[in-house]
C-alpha atoms as a PDB file:
ATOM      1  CA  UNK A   1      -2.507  12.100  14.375  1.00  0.00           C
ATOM      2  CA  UNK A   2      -2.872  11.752  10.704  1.00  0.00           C
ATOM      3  CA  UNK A   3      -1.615  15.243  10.358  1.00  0.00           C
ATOM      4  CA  UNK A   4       1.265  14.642  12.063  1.00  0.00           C
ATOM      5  CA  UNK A   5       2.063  11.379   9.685  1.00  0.00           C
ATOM      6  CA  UNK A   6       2.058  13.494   6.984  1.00  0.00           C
ATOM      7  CA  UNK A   7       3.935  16.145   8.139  1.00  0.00           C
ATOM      8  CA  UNK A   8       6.228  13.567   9.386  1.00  0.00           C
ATOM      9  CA  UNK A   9       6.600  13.175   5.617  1.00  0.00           C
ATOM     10  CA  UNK A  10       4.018   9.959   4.415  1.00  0.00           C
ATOM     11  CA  UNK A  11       3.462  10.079   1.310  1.00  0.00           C
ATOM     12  CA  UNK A  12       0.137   8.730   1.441  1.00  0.00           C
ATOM     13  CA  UNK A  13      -3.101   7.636   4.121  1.00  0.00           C
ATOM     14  CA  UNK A  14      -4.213   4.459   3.065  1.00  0.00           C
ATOM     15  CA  UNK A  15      -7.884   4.103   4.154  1.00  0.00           C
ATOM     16  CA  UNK A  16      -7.919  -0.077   4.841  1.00  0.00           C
ATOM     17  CA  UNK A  17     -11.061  -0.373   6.607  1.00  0.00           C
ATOM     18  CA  UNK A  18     -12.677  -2.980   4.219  1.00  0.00           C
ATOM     19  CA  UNK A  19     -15.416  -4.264   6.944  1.00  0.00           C
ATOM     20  CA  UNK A  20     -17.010  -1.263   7.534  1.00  0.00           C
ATOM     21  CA  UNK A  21     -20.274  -0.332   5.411  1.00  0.00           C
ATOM     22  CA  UNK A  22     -20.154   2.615   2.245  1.00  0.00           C
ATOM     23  CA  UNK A  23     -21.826   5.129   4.679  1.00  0.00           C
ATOM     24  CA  UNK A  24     -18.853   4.306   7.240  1.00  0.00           C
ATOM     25  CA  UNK A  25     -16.683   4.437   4.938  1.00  0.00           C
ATOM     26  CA  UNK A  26     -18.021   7.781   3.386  1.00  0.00           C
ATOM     27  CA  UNK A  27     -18.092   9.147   7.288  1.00  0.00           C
ATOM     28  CA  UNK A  28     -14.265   8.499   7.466  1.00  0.00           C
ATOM     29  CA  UNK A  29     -13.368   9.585   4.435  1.00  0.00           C
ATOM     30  CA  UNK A  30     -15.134  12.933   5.360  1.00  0.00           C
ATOM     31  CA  UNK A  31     -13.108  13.292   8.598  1.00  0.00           C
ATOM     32  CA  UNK A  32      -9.983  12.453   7.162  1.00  0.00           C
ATOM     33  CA  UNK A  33     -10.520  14.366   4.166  1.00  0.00           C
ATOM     34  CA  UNK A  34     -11.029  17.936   6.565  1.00  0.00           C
ATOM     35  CA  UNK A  35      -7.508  17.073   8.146  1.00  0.00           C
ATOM     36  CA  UNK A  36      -5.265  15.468   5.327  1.00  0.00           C
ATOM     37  CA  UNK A  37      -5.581  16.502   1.731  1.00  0.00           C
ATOM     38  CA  UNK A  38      -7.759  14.496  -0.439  1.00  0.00           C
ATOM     39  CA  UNK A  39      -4.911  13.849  -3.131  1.00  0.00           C
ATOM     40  CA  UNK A  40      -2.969  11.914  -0.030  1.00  0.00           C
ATOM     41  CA  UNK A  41      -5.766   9.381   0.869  1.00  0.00           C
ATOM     42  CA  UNK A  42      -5.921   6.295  -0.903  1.00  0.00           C
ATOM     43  CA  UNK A  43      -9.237   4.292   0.321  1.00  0.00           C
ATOM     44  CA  UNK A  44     -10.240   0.170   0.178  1.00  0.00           C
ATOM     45  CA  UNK A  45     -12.136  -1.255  -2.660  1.00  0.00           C
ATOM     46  CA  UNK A  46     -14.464   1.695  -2.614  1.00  0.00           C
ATOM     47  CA  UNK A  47     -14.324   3.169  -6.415  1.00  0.00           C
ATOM     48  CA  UNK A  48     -16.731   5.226  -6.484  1.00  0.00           C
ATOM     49  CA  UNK A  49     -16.249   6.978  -3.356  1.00  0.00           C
ATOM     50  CA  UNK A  50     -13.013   7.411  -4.150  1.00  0.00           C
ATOM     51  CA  UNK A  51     -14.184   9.101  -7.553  1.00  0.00           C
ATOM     52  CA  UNK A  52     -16.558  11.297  -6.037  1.00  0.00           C
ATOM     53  CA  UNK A  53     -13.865  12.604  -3.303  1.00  0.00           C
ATOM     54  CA  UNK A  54     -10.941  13.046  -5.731  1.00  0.00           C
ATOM     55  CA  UNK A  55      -8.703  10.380  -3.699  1.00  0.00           C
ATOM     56  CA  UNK A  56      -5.400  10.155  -4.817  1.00  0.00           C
ATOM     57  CA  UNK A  57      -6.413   6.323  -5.722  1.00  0.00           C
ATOM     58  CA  UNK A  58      -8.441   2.680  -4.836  1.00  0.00           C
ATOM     59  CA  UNK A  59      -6.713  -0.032  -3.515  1.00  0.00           C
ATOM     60  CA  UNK A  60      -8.104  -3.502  -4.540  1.00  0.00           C
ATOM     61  CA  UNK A  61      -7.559  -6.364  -2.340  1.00  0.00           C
ATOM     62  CA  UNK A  62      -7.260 -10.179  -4.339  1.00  0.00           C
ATOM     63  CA  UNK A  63     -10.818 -11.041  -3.746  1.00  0.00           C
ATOM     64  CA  UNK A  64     -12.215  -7.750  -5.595  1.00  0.00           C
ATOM     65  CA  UNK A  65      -9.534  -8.359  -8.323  1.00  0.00           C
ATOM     66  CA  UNK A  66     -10.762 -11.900  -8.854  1.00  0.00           C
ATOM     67  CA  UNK A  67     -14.448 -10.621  -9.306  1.00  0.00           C
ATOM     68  CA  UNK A  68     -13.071  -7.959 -11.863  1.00  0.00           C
ATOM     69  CA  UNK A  69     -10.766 -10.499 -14.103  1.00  0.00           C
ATOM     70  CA  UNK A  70     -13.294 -13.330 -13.705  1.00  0.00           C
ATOM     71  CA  UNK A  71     -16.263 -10.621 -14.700  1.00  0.00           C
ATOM     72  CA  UNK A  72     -14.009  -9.157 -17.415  1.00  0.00           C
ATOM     73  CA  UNK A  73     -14.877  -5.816 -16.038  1.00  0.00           C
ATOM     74  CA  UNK A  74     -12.671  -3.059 -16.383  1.00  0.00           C
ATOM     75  CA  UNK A  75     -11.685  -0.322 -13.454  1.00  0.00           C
ATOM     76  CA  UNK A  76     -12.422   3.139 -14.701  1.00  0.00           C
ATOM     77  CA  UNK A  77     -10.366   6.115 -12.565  1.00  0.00           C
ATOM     78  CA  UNK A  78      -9.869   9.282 -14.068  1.00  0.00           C
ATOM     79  CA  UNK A  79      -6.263  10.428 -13.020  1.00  0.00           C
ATOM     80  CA  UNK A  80      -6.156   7.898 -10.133  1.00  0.00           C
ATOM     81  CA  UNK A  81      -4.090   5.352  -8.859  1.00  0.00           C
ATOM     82  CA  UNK A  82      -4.953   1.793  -9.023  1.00  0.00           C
ATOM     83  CA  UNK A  83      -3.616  -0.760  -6.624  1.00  0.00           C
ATOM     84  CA  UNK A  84      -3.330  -4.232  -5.421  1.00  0.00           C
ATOM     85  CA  UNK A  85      -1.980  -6.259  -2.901  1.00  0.00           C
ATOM     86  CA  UNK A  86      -0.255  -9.582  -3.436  1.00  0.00           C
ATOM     87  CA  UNK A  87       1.232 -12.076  -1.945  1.00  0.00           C
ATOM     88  CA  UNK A  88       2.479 -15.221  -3.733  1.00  0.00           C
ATOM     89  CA  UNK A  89       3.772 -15.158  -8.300  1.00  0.00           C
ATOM     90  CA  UNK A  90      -0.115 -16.134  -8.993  1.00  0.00           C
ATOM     91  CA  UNK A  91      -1.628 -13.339  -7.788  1.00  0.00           C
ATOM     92  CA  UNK A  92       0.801 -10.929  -9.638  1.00  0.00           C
ATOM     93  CA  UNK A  93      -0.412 -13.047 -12.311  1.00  0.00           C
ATOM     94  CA  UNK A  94      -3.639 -12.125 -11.864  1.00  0.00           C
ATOM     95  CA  UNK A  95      -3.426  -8.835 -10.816  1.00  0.00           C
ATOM     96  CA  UNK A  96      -1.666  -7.727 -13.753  1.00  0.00           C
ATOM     97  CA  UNK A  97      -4.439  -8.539 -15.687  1.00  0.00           C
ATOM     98  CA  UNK A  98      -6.618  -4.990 -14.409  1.00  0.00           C
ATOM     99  CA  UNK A  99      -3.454  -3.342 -14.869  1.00  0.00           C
ATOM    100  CA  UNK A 100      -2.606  -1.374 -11.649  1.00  0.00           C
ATOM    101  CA  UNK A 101      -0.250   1.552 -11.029  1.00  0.00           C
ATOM    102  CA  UNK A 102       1.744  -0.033  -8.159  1.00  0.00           C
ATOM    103  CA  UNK A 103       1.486  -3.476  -6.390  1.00  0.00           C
ATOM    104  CA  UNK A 104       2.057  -4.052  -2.399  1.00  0.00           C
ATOM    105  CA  UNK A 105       3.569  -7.418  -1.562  1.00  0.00           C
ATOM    106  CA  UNK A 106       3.269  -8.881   1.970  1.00  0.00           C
ATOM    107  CA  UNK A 107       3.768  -9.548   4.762  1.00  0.00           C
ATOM    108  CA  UNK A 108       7.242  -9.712   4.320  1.00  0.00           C
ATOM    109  CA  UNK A 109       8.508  -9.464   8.489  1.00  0.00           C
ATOM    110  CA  UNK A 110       6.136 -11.167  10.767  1.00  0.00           C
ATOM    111  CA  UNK A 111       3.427  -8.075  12.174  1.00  0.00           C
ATOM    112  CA  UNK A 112       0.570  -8.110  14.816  1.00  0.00           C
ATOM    113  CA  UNK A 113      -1.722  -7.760  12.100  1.00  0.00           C
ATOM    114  CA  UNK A 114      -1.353 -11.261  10.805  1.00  0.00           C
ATOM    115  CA  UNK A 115      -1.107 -13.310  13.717  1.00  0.00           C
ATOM    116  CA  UNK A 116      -0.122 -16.911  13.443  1.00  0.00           C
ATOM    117  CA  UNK A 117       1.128 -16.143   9.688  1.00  0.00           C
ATOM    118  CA  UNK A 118       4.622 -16.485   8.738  1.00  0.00           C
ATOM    119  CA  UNK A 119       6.400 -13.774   6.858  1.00  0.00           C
ATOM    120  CA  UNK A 120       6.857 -14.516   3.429  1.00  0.00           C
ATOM    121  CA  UNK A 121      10.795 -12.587   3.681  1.00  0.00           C
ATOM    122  CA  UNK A 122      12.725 -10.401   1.460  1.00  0.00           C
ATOM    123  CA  UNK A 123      13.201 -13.834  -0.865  1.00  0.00           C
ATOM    124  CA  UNK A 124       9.082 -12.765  -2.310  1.00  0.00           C
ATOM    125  CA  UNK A 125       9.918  -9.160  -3.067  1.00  0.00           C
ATOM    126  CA  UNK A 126      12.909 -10.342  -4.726  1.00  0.00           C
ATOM    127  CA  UNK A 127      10.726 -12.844  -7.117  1.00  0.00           C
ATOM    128  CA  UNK A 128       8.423 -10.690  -7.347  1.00  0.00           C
ATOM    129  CA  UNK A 129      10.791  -7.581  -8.571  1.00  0.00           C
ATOM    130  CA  UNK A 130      12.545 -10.131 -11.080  1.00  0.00           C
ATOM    131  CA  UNK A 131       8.809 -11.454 -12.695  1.00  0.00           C
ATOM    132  CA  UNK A 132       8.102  -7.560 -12.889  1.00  0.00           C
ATOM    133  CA  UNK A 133      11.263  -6.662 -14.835  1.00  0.00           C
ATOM    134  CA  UNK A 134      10.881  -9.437 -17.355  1.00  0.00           C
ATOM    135  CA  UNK A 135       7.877 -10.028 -17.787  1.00  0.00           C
ATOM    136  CA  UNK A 136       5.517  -6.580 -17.364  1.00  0.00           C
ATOM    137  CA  UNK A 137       5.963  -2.664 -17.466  1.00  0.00           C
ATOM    138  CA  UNK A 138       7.959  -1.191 -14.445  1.00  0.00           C
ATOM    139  CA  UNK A 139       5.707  -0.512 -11.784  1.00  0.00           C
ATOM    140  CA  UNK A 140       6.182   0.384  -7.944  1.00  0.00           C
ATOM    141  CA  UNK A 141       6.396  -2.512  -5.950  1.00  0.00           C
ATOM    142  CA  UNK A 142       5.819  -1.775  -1.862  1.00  0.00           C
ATOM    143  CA  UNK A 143       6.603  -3.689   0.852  1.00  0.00           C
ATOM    144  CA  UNK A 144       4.141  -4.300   3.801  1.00  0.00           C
ATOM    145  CA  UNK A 145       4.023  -6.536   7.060  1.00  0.00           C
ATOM    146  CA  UNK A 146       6.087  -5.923  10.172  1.00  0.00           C
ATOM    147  CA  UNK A 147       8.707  -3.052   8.535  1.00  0.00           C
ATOM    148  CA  UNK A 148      10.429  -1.471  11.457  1.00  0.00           C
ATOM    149  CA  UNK A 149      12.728   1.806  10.437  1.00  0.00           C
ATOM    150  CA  UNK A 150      16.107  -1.107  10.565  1.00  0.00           C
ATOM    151  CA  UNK A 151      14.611  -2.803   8.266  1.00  0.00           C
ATOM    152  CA  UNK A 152      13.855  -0.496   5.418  1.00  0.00           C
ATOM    153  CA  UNK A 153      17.494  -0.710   3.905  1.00  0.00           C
ATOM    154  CA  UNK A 154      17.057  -4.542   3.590  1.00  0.00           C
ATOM    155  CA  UNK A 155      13.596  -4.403   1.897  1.00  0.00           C
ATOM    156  CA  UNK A 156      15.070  -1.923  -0.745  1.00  0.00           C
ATOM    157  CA  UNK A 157      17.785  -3.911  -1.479  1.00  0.00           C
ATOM    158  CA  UNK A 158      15.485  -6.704  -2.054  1.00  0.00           C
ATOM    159  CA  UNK A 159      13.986  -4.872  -4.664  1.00  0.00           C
ATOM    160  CA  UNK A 160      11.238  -2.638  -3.028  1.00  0.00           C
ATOM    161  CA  UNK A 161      10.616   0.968  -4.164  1.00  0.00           C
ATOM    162  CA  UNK A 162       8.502   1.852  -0.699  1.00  0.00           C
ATOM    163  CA  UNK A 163       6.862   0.701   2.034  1.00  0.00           C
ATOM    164  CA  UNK A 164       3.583   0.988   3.559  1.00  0.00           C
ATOM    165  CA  UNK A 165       3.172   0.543   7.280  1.00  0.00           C
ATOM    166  CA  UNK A 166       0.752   1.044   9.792  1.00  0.00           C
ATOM    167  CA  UNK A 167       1.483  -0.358  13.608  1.00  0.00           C
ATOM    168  CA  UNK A 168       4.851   0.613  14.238  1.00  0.00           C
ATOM    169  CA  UNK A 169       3.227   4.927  13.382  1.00  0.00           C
ATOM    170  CA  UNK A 170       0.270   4.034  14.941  1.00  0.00           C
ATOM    171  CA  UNK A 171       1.199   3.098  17.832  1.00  0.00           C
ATOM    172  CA  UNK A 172       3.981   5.461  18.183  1.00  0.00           C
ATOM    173  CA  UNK A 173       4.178   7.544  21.549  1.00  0.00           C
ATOM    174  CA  UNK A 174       5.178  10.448  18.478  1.00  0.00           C
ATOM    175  CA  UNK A 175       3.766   9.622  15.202  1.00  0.00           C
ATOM    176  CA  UNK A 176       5.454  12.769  13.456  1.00  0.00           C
ATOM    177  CA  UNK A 177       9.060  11.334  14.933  1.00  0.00           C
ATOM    178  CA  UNK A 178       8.261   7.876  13.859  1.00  0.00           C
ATOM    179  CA  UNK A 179       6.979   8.821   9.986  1.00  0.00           C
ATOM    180  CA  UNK A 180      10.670  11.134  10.294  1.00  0.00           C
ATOM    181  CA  UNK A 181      12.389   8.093  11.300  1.00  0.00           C
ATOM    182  CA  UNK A 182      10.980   5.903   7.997  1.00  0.00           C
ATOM    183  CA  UNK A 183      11.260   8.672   5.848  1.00  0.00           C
ATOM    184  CA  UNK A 184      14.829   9.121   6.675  1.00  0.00           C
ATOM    185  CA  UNK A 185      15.694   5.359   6.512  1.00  0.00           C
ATOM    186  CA  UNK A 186      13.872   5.215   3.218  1.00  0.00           C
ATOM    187  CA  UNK A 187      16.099   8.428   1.599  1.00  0.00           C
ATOM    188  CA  UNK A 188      19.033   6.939   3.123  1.00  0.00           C
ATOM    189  CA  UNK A 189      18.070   3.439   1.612  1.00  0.00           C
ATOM    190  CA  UNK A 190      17.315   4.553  -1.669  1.00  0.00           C
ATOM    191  CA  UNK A 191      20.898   6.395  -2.301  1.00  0.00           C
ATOM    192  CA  UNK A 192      22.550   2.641  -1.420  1.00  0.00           C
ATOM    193  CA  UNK A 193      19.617   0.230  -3.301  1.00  0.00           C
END
């Protein structure tokens, strides 16, 4: 399946599975790794693994960020990407702080994965988009959390460079058709945002 999302045109395989132990981690990273091309895969909290299988990047979640700012520690990736979710003006804030190359704000729709959470809406990307232009470099800025292909116009226009989503491809009867259909929406939503 993953090699359909990409062919389908993703960008990116974001490895999320921040549970599972290093040597899971490691096994997944090998299988996905054989199929998808290493410079695609972007994998949880795990630096060094990332490192040592030439990821495209790490993604830090706020809980790994607040052990690096409060440890003054700094993240060391050579040519890597360096990102972190977010959720609410503080934990830009913070974030900020290990300076990342994009930020993904959620969940902005309400999504399966958060059950019993409401959506923070379009109104947080739109904060969050006006706090980066004032206040910090321009960075990318993705949108997560119950993004179905109608919506990707809207959550441009609310100041989003990308998305990332997972359900809605994964549980696609045709993953390639699905990633076509966001890829489409998001090249047809860019020329309007």
């Amino acid at each position: 399946m993953l090699q359909q999302v990409v062919q389908g045109g993703a960008d990116t395989i974001h490895l999320r599975e921040k549970h599972r132990t290093d040597k899971e981690m490691e096994a997944w990273l090998h299988a996905i790794t054989s199929v998808v091309p290493k410079e695609k895969v972007i994998i949880n909290e795990r630096i060094v693994l990332a490192q040592v299988y030439g990821c495209k990047g790490v993604h830090l979640g706020q809980q790994a960020i607040s052990e690096i700012t409060t440890s003054k520690s700094k993240v060391a990736l050579a040519d890597q990407l360096l990102g972190c979710s977010i959720h609410n003006m503080d934990e830009l804030h913070r974030s900020m702080q290990i300076r990342p190359s994009y930020l993904i704000a959620g969940h902005i729709y309400e999504t399966k994965s958060k059950p019993g959470s409401p959506p923070r809406g379009l109104e947080l990307l739109r904060e969050l988009k006006s706090i980066l232009a004032s206040s910090y470099q321009s960075i990318p800025l993705l949108a997560i959390g119950g993004i179905k292909p109608e919506h990707v116009a809207h959550v441009l226009e609310a100041g989003a460079d990308g998305i990332a989503v997972m359900s809605t491809i994964m549980e696609a009867n045709d993953p390639f058709e699905m990633t076509k259909r966001y890829k489409k929406a998001l090249d047809e939503g860019r020329k309007y945002a």
